[in-house]
Protein backbone atom coordinates (compact mmCIF):
# COMPACT_ATOMS: atom_id res chain seq x y z
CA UNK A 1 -26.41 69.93 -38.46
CA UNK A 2 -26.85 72.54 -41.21
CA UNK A 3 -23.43 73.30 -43.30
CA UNK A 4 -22.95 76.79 -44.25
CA UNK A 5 -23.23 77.57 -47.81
CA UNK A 6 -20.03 79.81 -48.94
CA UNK A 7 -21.49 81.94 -51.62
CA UNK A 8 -23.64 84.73 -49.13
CA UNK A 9 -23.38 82.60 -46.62
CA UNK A 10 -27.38 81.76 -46.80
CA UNK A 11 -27.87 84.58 -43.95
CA UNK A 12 -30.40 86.84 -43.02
CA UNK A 13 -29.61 90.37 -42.13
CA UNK A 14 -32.31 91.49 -39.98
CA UNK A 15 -34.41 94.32 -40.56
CA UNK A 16 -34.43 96.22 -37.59
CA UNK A 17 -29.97 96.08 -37.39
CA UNK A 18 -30.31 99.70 -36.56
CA UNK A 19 -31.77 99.16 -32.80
CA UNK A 20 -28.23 99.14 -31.00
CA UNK A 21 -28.86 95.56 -29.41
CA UNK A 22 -30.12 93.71 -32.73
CA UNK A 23 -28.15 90.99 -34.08
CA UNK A 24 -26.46 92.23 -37.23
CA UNK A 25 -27.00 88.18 -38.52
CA UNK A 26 -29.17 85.71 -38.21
CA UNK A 27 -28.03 81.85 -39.22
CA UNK A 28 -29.85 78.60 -38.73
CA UNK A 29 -27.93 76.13 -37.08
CA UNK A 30 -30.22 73.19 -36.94
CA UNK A 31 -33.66 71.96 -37.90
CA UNK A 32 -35.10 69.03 -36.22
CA UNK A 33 -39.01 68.67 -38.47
CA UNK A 34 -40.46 72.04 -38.74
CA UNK A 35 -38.18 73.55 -35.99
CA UNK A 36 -35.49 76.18 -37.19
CA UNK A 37 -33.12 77.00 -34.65
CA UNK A 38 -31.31 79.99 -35.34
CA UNK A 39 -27.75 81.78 -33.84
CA UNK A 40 -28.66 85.77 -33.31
CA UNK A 41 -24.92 86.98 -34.50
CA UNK A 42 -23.44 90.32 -33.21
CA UNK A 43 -20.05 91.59 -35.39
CA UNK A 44 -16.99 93.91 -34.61
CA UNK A 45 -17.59 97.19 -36.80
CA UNK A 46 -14.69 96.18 -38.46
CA UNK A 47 -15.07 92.31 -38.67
CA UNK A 48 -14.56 90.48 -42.18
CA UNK A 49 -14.87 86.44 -42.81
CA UNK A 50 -11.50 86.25 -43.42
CA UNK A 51 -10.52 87.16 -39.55
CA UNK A 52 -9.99 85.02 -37.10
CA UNK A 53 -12.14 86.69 -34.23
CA UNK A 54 -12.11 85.29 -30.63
CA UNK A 55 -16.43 84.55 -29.65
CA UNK A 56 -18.76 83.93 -27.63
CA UNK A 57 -21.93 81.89 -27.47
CA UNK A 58 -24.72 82.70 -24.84
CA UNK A 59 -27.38 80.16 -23.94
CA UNK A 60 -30.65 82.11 -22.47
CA UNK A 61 -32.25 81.06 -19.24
CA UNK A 62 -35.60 79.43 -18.59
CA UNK A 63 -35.53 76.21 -16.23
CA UNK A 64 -35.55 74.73 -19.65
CA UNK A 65 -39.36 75.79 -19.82
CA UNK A 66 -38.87 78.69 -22.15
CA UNK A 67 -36.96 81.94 -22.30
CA UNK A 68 -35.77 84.15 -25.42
CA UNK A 69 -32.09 84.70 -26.87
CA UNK A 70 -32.52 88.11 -26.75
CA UNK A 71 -31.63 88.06 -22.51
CA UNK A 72 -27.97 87.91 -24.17
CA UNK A 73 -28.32 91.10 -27.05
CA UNK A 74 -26.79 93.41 -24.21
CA UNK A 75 -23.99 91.66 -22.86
CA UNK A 76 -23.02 90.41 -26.63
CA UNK A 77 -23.44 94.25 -28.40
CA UNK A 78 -20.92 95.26 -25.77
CA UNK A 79 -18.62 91.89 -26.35
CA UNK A 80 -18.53 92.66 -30.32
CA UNK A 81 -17.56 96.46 -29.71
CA UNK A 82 -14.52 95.08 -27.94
CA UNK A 83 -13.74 92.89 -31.09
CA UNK A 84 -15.37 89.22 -30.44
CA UNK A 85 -18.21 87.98 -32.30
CA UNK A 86 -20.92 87.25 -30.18
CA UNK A 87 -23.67 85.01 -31.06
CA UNK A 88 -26.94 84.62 -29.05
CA UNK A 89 -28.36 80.98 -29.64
CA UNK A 90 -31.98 79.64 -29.67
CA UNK A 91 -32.73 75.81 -28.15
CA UNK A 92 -35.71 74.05 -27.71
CA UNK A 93 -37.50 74.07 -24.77
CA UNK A 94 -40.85 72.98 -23.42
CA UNK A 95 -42.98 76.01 -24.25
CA UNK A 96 -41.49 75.93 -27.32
CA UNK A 97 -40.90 72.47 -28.54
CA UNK A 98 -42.32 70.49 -25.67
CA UNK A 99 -38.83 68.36 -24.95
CA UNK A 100 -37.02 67.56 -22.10
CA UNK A 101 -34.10 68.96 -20.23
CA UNK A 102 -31.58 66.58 -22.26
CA UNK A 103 -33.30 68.38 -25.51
CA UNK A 104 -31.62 71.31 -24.52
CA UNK A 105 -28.11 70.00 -24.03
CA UNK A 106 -28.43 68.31 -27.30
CA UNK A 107 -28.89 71.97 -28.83
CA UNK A 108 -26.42 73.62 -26.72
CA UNK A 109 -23.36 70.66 -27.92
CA UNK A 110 -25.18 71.00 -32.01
CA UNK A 111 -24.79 74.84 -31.55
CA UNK A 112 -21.11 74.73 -30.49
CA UNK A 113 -20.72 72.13 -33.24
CA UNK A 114 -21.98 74.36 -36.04
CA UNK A 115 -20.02 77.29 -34.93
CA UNK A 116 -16.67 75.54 -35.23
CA UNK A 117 -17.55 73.89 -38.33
CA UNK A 118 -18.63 77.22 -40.18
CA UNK A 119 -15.36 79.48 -38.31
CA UNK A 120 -14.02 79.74 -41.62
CA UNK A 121 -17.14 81.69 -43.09
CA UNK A 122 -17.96 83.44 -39.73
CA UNK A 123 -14.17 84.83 -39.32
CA UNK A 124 -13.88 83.14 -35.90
CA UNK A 125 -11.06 81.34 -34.22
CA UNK A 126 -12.38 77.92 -33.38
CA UNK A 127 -10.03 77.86 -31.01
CA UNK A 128 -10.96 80.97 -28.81
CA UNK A 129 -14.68 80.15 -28.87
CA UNK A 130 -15.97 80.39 -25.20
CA UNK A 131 -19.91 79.56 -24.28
CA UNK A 132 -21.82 81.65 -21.42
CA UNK A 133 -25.60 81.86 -20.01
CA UNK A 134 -28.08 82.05 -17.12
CA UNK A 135 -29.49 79.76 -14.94
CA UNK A 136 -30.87 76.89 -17.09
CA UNK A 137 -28.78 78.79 -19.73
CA UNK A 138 -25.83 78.32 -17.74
CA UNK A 139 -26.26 74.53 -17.43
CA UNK A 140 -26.53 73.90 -21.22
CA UNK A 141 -23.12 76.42 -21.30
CA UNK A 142 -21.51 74.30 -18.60
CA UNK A 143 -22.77 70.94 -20.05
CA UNK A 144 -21.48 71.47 -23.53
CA UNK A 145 -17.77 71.79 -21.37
CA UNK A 146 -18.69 68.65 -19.15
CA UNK A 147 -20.98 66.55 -20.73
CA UNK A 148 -19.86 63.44 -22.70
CA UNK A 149 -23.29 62.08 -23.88
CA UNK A 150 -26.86 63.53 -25.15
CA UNK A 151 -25.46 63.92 -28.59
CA UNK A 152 -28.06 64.52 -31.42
CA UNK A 153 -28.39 61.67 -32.64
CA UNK A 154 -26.61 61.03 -36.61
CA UNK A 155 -24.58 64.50 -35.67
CA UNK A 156 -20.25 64.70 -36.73
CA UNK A 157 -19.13 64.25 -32.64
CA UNK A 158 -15.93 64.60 -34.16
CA UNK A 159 -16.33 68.13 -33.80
CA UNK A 160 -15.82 69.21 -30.29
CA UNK A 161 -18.40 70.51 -28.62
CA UNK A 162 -16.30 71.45 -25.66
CA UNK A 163 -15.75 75.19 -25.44
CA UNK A 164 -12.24 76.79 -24.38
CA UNK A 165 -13.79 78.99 -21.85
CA UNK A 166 -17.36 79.61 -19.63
CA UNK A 167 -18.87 82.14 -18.54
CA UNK A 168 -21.79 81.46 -16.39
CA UNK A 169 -24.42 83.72 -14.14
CA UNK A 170 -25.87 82.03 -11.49
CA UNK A 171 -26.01 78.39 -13.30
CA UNK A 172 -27.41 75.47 -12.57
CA UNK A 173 -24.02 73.08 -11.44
CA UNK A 174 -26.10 70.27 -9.64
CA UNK A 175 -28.69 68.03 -10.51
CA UNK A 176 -28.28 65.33 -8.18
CA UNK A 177 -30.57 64.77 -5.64
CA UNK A 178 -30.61 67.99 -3.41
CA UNK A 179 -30.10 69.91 -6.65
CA UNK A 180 -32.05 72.10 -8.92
CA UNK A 181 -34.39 70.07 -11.05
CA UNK A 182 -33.58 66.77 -9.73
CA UNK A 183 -36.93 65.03 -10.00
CA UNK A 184 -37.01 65.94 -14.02
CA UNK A 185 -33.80 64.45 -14.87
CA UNK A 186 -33.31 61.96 -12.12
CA UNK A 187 -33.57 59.26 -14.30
CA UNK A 188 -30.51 60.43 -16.06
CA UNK A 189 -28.66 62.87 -13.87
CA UNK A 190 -25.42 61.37 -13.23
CA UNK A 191 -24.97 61.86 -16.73
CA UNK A 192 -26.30 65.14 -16.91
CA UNK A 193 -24.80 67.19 -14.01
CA UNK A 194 -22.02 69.46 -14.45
CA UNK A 195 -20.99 69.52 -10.88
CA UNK A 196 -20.56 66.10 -11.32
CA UNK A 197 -18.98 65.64 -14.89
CA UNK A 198 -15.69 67.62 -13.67
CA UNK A 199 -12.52 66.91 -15.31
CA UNK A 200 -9.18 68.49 -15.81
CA UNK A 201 -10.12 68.76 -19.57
CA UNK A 202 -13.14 71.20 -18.58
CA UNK A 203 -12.84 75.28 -19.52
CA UNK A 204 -11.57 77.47 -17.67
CA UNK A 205 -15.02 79.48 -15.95
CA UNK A 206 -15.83 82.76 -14.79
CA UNK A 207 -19.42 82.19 -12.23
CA UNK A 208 -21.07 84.97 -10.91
CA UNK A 209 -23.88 84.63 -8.25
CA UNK A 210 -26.19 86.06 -5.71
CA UNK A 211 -25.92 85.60 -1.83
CA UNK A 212 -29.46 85.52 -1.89
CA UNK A 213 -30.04 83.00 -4.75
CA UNK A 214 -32.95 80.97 -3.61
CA UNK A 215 -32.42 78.14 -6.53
CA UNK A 216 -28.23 78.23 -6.79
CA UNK A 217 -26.65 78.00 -3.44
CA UNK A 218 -23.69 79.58 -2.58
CA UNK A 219 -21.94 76.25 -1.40
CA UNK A 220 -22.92 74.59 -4.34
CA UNK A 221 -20.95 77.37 -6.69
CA UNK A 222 -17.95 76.71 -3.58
CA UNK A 223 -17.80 73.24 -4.47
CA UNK A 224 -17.75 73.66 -8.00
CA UNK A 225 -14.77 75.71 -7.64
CA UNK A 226 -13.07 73.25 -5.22
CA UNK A 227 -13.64 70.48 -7.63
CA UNK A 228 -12.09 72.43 -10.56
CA UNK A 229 -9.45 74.03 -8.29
CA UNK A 230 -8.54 70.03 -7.72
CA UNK A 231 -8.28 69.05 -11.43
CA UNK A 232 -5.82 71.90 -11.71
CA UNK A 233 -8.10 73.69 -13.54
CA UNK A 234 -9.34 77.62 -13.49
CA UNK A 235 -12.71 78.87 -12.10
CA UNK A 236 -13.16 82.24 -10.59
CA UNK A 237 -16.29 82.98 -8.34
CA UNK A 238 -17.83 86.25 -8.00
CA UNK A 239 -20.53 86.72 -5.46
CA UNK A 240 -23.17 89.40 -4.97
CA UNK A 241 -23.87 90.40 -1.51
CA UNK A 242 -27.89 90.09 -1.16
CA UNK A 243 -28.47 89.68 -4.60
CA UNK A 244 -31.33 87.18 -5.60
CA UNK A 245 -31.47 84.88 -8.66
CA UNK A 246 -30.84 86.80 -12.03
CA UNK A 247 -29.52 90.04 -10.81
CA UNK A 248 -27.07 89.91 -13.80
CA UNK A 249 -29.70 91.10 -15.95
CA UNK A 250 -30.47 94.37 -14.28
CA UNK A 251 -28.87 95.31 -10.79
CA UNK A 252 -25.67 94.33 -11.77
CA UNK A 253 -25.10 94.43 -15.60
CA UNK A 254 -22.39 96.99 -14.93
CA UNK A 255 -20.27 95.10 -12.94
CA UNK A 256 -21.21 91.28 -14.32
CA UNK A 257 -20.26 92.80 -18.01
CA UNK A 258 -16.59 94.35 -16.64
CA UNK A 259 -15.78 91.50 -14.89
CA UNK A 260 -16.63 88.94 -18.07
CA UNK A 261 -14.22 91.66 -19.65
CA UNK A 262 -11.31 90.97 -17.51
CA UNK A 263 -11.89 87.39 -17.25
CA UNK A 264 -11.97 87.21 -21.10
CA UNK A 265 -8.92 89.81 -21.74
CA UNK A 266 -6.95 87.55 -19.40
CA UNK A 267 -7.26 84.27 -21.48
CA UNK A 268 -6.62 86.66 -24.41
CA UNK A 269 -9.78 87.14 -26.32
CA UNK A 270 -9.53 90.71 -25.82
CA UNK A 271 -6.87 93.27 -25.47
CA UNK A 272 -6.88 96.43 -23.14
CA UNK A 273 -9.45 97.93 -20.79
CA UNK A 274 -12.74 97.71 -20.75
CA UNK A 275 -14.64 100.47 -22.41
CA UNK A 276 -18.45 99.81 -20.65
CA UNK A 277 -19.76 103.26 -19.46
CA UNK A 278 -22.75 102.97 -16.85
CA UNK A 279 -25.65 104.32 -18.06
């Protein structure tokens, strides 16, 4: 896991910053041969590194095929003009790296990792740092608050990898046998199932899913909430009459993006309403 240098900070401020949804930063996180994996970082207008900032990292979908951070720019432009820093991450995938499903959980716990280590420098509060994403996005989120093993391997698991908060669009909970991707990880998906990796030490979650999601059942996101509501533990569930998988992005950014604004403003990461004006 890459340390962050204190003099500059060894970042790159991207070119095109104007563009409303750009990343105002861009840090590399980890590097595993010739692969850089970088954290897109959006800022409060009026953020310095010697704040203590409530943030949020997003984890892009992709059935752990492929996918871009970018999916996140919106959602985290809007997050940072409320006050947070957000912070899109990339993870290896297998269009891009050709790994495995466990590949990206070991990115998603080594991002987390690097973004409490390097707080100090980024003006965050390592402990307000919440983790979000979509669909296979939303299992390396939930993983990195579940998950006890598929560590890189020689990385400091002394930092926690276990966020204080989720916020998750139509994620992948189950892996076991009638769930999503089963016959890719069924080898190791005991292990590697959020659904079942509950505990009462898990985040408190915000889920948000479509009626008419043909990979994420609605019963599935029911039992999830069951499960957490039975280790005493928070997890609201928003559904979308009729909507299909990944509606967040589009048909529903409005409402997705206010309620991820209450949700967060109740745990106190943000304070007052939400500003979001529909375009």
């Amino acid at each position: 896991m890459t340390k962050l240098p204190r003099i500059l900070l060894a970042c790159l401020f991207l070119t095109s910053a104007a563009a409303e949804d750009n990343p105002d930063k861009e840090f590399v996180y980890k590097t595993v041969g010739d692969k850089k994996l970088s954290l897109f970082i959006f800022n409060p207008e009026d953020h310095k590194a010697s704040d203590r900032r409530p943030a949020i990292v997003f984890f892009f979908g992709g059935g752990w095929n492929g996918g871009s951070p970018s999916q996140f720019y919106p959602q985290s432009r809007y997050l940072a003009s409320r006050g947070m820093v957000a912070i899109c991450a990339d993870y290896r995938t297998k269009k891009s790296a050709g790994t495995d499903p466990r590949t990206c959980v070991q990115d998603g716990k080594s991002a987390v990792r690097w973004i409490r280590s390097n707080a100090k420098d980024l003006g965050i509060n390592p402990d307000k740092l919440a983790a979000g994403g979509g669909s296979a996005g939303g299992h390396v989120a939930a993983t990195t608050g579940t998950n006890t093993k598929f560590d890189e391997p020689g990385e400091n698991s002394s930092v926690s990898c276990r966020p204080n908060a989720l916020v998750l669009f139509n994620p992948v909970y189950d892996n076991g046998p009638k769930g999503y991707g089963h016959d890719r990880v069924k080898a190791y998906w005991k292990d590697f199932s959020p659904l079942h990796n509950l505990s009462k030490e898990t985040p408190p979650t915000i889920t948000f899913l479509g009626t008419k999601d043909k990979l994420i059942p609605v019963s599935t996101a029911e039992d999830y909430k069951k499960r957490m509501k039975d280790f005493g533990v928070r997890s609201d569930l928003h559904l979308y009459e009729g909507e299909p998988h990944g509606f967040f992005n589009k048909a529903k950014y409005h409402e997705t993006v206010l309620e991820t604004d209450r949700f967060l403003t109740s745990l106190g990461y943000l304070e007052g309403k939400p500003t979001l004006k529909k375009k």
